[in-house]
C-alpha atoms as a PDB file:
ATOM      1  CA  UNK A   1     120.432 118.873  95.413  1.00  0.00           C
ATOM      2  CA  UNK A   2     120.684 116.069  97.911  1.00  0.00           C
ATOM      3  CA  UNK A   3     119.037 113.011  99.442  1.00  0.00           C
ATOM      4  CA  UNK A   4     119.873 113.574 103.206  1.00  0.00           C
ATOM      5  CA  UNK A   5     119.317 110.188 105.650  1.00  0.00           C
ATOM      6  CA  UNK A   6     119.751 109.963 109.521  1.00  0.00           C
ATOM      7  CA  UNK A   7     120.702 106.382 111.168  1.00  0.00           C
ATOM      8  CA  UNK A   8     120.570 105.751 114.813  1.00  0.00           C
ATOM      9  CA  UNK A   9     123.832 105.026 115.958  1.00  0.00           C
ATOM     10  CA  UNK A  10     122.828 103.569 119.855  1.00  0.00           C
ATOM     11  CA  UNK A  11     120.947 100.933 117.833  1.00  0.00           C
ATOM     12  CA  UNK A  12     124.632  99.472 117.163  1.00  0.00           C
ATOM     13  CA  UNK A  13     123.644  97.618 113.809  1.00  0.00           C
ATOM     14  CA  UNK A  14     125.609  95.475 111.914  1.00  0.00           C
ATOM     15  CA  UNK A  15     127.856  97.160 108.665  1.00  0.00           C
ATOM     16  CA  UNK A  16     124.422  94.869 107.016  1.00  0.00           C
ATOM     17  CA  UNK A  17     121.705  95.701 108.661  1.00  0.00           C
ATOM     18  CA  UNK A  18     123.212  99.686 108.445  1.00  0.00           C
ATOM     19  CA  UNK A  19     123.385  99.212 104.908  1.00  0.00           C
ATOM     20  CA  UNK A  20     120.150  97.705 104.531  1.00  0.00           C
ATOM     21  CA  UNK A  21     118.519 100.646 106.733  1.00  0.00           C
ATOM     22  CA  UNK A  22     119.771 103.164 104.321  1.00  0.00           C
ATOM     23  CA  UNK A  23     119.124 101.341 101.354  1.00  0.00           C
ATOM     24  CA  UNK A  24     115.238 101.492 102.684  1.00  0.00           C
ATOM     25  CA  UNK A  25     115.546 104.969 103.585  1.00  0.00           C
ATOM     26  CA  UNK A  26     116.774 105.579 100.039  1.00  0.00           C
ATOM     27  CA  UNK A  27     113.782 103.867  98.649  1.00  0.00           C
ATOM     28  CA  UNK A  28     111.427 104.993 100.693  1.00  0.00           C
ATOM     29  CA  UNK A  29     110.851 108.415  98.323  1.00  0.00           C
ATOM     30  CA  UNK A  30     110.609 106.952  95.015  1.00  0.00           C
ATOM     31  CA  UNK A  31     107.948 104.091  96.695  1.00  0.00           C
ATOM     32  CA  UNK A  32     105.958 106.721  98.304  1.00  0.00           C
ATOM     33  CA  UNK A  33     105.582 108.620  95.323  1.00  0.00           C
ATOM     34  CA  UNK A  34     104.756 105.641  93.133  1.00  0.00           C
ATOM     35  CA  UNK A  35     102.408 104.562  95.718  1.00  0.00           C
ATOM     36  CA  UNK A  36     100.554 107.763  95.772  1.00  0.00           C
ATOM     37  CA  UNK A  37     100.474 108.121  91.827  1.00  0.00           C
ATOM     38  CA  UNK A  38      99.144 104.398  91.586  1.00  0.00           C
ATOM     39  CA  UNK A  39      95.041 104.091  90.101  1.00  0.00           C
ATOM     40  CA  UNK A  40      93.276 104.087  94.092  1.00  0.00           C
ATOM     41  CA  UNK A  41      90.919 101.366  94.911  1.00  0.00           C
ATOM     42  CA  UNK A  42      87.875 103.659  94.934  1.00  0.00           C
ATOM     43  CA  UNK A  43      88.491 104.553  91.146  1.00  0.00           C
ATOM     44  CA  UNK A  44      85.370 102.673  89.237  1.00  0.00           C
ATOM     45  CA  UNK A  45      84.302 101.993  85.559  1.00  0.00           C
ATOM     46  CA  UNK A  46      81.510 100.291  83.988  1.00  0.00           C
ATOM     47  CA  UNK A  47      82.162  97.003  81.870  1.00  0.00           C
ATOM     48  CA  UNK A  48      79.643  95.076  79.497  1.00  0.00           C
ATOM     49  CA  UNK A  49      78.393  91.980  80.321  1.00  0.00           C
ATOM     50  CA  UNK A  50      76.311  91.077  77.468  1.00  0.00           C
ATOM     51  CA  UNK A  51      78.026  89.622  74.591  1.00  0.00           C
ATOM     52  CA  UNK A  52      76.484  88.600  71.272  1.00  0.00           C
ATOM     53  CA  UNK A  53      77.934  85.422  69.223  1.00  0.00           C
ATOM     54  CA  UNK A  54      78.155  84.775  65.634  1.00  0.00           C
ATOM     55  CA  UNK A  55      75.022  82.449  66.206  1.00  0.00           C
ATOM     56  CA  UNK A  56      73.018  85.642  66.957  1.00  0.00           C
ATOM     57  CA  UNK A  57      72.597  84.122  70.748  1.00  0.00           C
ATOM     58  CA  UNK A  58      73.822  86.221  73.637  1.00  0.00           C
ATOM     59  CA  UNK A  59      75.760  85.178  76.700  1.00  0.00           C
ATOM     60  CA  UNK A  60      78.112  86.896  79.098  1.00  0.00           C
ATOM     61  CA  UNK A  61      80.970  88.585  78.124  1.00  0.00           C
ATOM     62  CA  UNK A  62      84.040  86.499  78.084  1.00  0.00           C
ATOM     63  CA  UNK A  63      87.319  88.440  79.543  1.00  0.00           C
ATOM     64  CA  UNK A  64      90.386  86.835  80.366  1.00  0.00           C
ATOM     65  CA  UNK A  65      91.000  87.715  84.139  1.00  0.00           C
ATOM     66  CA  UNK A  66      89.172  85.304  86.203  1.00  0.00           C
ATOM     67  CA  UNK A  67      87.395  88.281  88.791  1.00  0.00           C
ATOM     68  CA  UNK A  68      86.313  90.243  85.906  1.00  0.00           C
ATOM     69  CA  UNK A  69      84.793  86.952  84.342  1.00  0.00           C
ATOM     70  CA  UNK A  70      82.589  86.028  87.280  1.00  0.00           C
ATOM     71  CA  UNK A  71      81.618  89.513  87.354  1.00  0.00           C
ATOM     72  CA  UNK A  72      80.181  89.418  84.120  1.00  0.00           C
ATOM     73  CA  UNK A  73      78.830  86.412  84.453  1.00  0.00           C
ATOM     74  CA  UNK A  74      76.975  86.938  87.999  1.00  0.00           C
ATOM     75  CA  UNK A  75      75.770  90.395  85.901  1.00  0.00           C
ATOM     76  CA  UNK A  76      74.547  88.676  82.870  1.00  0.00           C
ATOM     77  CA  UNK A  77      73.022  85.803  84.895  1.00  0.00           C
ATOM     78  CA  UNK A  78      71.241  88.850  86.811  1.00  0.00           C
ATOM     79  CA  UNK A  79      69.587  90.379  83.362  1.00  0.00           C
ATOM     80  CA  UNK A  80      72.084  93.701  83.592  1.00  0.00           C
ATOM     81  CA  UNK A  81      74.076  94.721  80.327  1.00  0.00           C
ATOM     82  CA  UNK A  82      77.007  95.681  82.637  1.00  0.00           C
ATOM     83  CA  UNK A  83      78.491  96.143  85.544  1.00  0.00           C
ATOM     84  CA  UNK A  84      80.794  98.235  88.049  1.00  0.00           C
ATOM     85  CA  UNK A  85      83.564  97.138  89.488  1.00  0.00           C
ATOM     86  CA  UNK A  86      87.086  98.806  91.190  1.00  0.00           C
ATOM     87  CA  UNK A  87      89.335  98.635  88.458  1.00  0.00           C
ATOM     88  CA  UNK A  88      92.172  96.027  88.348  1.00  0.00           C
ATOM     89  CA  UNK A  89      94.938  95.165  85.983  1.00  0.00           C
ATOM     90  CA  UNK A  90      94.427  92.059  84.239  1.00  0.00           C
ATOM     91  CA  UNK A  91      97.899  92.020  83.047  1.00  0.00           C
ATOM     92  CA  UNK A  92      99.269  92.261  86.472  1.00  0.00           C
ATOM     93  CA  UNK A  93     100.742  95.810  86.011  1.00  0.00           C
ATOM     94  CA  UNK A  94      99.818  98.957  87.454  1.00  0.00           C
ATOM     95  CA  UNK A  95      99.558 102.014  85.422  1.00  0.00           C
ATOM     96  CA  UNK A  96     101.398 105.072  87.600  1.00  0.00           C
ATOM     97  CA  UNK A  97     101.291 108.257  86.812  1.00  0.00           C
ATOM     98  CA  UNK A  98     104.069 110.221  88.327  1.00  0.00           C
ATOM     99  CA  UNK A  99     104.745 114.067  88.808  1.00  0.00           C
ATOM    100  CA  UNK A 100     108.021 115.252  89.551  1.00  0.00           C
ATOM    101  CA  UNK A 101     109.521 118.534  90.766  1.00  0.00           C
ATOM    102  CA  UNK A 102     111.300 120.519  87.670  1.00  0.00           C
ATOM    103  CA  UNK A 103     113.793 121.119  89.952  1.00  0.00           C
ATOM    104  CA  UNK A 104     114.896 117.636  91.285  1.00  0.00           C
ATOM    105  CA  UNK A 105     114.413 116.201  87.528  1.00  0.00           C
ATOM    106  CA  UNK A 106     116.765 118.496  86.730  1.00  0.00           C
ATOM    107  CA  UNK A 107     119.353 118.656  89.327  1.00  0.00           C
ATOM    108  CA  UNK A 108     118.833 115.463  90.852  1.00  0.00           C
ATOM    109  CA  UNK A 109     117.802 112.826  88.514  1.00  0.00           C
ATOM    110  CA  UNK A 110     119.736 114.336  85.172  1.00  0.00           C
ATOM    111  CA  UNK A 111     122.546 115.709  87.706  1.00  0.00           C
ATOM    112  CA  UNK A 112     124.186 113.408  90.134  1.00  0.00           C
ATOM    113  CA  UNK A 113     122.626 111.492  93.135  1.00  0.00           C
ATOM    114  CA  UNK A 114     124.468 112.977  95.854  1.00  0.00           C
ATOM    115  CA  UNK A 115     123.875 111.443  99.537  1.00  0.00           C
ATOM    116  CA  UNK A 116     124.756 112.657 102.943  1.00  0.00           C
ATOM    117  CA  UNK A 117     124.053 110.067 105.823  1.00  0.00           C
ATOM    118  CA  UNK A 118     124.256 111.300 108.941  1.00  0.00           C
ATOM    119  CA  UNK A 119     123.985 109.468 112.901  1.00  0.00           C
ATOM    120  CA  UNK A 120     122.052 110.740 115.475  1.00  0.00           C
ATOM    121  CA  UNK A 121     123.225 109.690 118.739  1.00  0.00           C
ATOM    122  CA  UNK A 122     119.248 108.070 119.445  1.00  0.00           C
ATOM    123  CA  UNK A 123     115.870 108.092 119.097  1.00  0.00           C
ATOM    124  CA  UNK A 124     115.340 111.533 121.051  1.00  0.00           C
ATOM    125  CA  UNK A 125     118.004 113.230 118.390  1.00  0.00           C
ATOM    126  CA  UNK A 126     116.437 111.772 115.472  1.00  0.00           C
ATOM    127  CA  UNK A 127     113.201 113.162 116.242  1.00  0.00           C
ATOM    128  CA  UNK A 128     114.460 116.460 115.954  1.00  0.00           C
ATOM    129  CA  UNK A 129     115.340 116.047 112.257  1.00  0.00           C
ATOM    130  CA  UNK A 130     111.709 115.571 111.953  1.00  0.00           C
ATOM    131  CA  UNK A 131     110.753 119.326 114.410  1.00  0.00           C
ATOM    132  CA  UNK A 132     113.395 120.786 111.689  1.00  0.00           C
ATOM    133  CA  UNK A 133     111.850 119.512 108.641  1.00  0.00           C
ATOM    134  CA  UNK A 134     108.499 120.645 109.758  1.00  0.00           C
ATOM    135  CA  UNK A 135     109.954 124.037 110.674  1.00  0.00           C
ATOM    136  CA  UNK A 136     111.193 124.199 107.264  1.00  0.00           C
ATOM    137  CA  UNK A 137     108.130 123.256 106.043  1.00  0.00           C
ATOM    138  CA  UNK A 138     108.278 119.966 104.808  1.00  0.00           C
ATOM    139  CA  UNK A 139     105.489 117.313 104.665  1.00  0.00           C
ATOM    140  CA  UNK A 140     105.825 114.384 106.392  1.00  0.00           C
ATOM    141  CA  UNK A 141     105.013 111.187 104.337  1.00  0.00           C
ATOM    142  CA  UNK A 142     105.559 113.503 101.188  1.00  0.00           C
ATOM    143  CA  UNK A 143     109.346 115.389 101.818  1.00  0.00           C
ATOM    144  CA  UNK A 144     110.681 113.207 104.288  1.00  0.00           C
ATOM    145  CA  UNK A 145     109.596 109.933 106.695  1.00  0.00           C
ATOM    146  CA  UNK A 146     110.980 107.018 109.213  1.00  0.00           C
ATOM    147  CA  UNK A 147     112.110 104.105 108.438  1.00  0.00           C
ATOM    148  CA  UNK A 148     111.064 101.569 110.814  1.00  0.00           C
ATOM    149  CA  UNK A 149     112.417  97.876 111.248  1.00  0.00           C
ATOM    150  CA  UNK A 150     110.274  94.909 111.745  1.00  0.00           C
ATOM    151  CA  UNK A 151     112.477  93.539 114.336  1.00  0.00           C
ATOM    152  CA  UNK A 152     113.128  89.883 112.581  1.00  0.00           C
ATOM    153  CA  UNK A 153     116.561  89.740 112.787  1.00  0.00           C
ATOM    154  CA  UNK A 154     118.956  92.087 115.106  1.00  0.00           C
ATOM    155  CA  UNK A 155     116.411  94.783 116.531  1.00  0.00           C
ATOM    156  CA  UNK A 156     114.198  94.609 119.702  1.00  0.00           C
ATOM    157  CA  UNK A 157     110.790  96.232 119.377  1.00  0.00           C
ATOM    158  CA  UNK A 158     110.865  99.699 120.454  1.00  0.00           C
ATOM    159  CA  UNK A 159     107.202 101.248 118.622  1.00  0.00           C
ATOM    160  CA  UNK A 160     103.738  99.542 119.646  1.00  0.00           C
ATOM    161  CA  UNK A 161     103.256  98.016 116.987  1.00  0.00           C
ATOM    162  CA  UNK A 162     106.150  95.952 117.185  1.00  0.00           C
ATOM    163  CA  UNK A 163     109.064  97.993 115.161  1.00  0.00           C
ATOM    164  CA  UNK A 164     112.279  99.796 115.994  1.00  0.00           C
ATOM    165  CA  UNK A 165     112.606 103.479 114.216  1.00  0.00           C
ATOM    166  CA  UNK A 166     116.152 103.279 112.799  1.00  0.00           C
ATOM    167  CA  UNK A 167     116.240 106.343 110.640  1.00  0.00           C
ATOM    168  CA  UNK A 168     114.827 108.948 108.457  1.00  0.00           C
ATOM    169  CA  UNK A 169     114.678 109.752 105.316  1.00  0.00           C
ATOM    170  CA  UNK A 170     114.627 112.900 102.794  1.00  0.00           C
ATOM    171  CA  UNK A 171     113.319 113.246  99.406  1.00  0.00           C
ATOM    172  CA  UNK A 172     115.664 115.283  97.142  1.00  0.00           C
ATOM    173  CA  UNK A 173     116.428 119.127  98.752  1.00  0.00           C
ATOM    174  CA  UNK A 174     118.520 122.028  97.293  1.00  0.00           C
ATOM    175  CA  UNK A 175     121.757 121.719  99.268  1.00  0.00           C
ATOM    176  CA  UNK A 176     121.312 125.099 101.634  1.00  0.00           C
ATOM    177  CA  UNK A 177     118.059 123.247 103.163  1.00  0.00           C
ATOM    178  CA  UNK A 178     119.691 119.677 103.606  1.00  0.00           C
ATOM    179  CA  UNK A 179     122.981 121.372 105.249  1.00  0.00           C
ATOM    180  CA  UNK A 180     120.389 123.021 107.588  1.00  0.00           C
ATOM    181  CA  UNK A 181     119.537 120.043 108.684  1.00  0.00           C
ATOM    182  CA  UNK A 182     122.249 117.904 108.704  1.00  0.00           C
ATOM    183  CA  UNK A 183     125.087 120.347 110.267  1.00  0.00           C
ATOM    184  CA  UNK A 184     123.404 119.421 113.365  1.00  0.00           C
ATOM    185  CA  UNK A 185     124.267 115.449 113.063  1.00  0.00           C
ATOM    186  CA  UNK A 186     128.005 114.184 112.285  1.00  0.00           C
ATOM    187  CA  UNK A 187     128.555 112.026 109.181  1.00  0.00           C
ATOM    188  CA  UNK A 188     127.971 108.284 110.082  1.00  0.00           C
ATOM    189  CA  UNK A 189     130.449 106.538 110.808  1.00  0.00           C
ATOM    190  CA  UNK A 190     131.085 101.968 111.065  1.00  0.00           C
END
């Protein structure tokens, strides 16, 4: 298996910024799939707001975070016994629950990381990286995805919304579907 990454080479970057590029293109998997395994906004849960003290008088229910404490104070102050909110981390963490193809745990992660950057000559020929990968039937956001620059140091805006596609990006493939693609584009080069 193989990560497989495409740089444009009429973009002329600096050995930095090239490095840089592919170092986002190398996160870009892993952050996409943490992203998506991540608890989602809409997720809810009901949480007490009535709390009884040793004095046998009732107030609202004390929690450390300072949201979930107004909360339960704007419920109690209300006459409800709890209330619903979208669930947050009081510790600051995020709890991510992550699934992982048998395949690239095995001959990826517990194997060894190989890489294959490629250049494509510009925007035009990278975008046909992305016709092959559908062709092959990968997903888009999921299997493989742009990286696009925010233009605050050596790019000029190229995209509407005020980026510069540089490259793309591959999650993990077995080596006969990367070599597919990449035979097409030579091996980057400074």
């Amino acid at each position: 298996m193989r990560r497989l990454f495409i740089i444009r080479k009429d973009l002329h970057l600096s050995t930095g910024k090239a490095i840089a590029m592919i170092s986002h293109c190398n996160e870009a998997y892993w952050t996409n799939m943490l992203k998506a395994g991540i608890i989602k906004d809409n997720e809810f849960e009901f949480l007490p707001c009535v709390q009884e003290y040793s004095n046998g008088t009732k107030g609202p229910f004390l929690y450390r975070h300072p949201v979930l404490m107004e909360m339960s104070k704007n419920a109690f102050d209300n006459g409800q016994t709890s209330f619903v909110h979208t669930k947050i981390n009081p510790r600051k963490t995020f709890s991510i629950t992550v699934e992982i193809d048998k395949e690239v745990w095995n001959n990826y992660i517990n194997d060894i990381f190989t890489k294959t950057i490629c250049e494509a000559k510009n925007l035009n020929k990278l975008l046909k990286a992305k016709d092959m990968a559908l062709e092959l039937g990968l997903v888009e956001g999921r299997d493989f995805g742009f990286i696009n620059d925010k233009c605050l140091t050596e790019l000029t805006p190229e995209n509407e919304d005020g980026t510069c596609t540089v490259g793309i990006w591959f999650k993990p493939l077995p080596d006969d579907i990367a070599h597919t693609i990449s035979k097409k584009y030579p091996l980057f080069k400074d």
